[in-house]
Protein backbone atom coordinates (compact mmCIF):
# COMPACT_ATOMS: atom_id res chain seq x y z
CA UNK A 1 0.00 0.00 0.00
CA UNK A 2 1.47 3.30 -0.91
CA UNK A 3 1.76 6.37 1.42
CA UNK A 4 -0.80 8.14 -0.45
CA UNK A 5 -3.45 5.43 -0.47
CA UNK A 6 -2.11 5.16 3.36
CA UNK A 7 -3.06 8.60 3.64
CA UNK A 8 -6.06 8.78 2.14
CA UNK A 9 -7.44 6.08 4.51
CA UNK A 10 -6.79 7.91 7.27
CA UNK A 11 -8.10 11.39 6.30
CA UNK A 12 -11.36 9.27 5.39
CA UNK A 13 -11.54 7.83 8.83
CA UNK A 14 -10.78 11.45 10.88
CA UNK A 15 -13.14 13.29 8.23
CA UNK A 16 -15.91 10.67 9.02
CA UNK A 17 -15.64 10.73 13.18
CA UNK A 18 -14.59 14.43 13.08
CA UNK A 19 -17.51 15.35 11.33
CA UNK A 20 -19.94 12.64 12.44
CA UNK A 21 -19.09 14.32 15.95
CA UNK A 22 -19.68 17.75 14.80
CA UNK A 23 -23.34 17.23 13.34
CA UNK A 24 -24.21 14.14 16.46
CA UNK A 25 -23.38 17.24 18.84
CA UNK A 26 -24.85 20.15 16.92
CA UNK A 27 -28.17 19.32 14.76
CA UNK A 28 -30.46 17.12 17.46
CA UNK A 29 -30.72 19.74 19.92
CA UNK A 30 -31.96 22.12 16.61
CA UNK A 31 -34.47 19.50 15.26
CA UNK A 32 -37.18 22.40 14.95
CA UNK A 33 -36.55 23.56 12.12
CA UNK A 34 -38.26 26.98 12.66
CA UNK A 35 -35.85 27.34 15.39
CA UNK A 36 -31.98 28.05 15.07
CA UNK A 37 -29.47 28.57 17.78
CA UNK A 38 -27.66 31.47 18.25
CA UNK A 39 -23.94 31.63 16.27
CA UNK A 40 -22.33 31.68 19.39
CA UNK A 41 -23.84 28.88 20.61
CA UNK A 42 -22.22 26.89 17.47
CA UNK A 43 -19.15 28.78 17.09
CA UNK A 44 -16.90 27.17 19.66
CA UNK A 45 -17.78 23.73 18.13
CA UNK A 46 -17.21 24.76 14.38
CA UNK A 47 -13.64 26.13 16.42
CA UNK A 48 -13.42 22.44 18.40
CA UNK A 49 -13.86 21.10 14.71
CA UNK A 50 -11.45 22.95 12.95
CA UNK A 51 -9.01 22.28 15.60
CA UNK A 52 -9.08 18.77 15.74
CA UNK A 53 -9.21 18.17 11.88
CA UNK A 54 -5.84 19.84 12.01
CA UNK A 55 -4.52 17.85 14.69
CA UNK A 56 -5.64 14.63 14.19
CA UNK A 57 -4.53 15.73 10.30
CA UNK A 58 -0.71 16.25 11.58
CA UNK A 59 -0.34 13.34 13.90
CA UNK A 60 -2.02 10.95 11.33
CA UNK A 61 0.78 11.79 8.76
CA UNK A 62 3.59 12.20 11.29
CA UNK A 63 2.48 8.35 12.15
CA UNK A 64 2.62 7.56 8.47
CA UNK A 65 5.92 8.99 7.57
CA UNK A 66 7.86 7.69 10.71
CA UNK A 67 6.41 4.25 9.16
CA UNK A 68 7.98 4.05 5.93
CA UNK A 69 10.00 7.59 5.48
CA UNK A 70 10.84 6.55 1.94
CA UNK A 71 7.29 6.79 0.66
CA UNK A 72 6.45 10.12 2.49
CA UNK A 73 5.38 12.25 -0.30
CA UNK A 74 6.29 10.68 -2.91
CA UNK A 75 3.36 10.45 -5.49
CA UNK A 76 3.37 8.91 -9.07
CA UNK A 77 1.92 9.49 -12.32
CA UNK A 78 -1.24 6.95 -10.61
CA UNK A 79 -1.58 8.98 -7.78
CA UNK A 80 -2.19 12.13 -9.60
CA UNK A 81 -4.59 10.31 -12.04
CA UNK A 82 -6.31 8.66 -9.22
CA UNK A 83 -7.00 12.36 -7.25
CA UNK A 84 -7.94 14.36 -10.92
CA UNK A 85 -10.88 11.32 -11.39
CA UNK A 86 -11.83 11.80 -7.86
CA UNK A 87 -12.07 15.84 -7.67
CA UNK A 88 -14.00 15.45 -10.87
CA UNK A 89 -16.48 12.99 -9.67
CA UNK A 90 -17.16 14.24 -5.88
CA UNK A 91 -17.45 18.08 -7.76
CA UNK A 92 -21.21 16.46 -8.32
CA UNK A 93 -21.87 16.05 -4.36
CA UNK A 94 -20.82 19.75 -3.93
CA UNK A 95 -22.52 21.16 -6.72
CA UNK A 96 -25.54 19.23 -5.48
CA UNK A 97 -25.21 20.47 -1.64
CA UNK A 98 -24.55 24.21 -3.09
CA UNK A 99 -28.25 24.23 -4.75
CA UNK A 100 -30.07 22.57 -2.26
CA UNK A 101 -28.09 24.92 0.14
CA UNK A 102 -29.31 28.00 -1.84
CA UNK A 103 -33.00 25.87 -1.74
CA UNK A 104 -33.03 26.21 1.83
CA UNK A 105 -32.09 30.06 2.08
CA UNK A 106 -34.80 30.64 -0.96
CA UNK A 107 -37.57 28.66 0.84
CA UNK A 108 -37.15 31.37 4.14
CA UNK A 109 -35.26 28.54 6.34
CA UNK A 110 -33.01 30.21 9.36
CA UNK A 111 -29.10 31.12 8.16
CA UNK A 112 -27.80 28.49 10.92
CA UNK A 113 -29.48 25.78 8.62
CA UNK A 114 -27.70 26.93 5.20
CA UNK A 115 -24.99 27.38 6.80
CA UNK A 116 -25.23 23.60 8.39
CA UNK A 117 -25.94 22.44 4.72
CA UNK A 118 -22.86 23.95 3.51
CA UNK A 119 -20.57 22.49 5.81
CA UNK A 120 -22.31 18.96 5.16
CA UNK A 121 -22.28 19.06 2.04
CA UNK A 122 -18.31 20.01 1.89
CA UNK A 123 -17.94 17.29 4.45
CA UNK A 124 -19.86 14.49 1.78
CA UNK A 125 -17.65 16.06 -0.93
CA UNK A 126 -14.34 15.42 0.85
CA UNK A 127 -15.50 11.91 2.20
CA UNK A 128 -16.99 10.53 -1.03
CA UNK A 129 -13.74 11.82 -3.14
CA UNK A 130 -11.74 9.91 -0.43
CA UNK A 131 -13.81 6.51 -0.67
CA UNK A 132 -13.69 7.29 -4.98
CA UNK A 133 -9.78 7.34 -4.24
CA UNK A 134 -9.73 4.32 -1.98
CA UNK A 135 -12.04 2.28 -4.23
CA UNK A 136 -9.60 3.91 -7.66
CA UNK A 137 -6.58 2.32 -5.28
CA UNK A 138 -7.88 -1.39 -4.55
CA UNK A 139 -9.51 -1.79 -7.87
CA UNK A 140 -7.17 0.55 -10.25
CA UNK A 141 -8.82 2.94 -13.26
């Protein structure tokens, strides 16, 4: 298994619990639609977020270079094939989340919603490139 495809598996595992965290903690207490929390109320977790992404980010790929130093960034003519098929097919999820996101703001729902949608559907994008990539790894192009 190559660093990248290494790496790749676990930014699709921290993206998935990071985020699964994020919307477990921030959308049941919400659940009325009508009704939307103040920002502040949301703003240290989109912080929390942001913070571990990073840092589970870093440590991840410390791990994974300390474990084989002579792959660490090294990428290949199939590696950059692998993430140009990806971006173009998860571009569909975000183009999809960005209309349905402008849907919600049209059809008079609260900003803290839209905003919500957005950051899902960025979320989706990222994670569904990432399983494109692993599946583009195991099964080649």
């Amino acid at each position: 298994m190559s660093f990248q495809e290494k790496s790749n598996l676990a930014m699709l595992a921290i993206l998935t619990l990071v985020f699964g965290w994020y919307f477990g903690v921030v959308i049941p207490p919400f659940f009325d639609l009508e009704a939307a929390p103040p920002a502040a109320a949301v703003g240290g977790l989109l912080i929390a977020l942001t913070v571990f992404l990073v840092v589970l980010s870093i440590i991840a790929h410390i791990l994974l270079a300390a474990l084989a130093p002579s792959q660490a960034g090294a990428s290949d003519e199939r590696d950059r094939t692998i993430e140009t098929r990806a971006d173009a097919r998860s571009g569909y999820v975000m183009a999809s989340g960005a209309v349905m996101t402008l849907g919600l703001l049209v059809f008079g729902f609260a900003p803290f919603w839209a905003a919500n949608a957005l950051l899902a559907s960025l979320a989706a994008t990222e994670i569904v490139k990432a399983v494109l990539r692993a599946i583009d790894y195991r099964r080649g192009f």
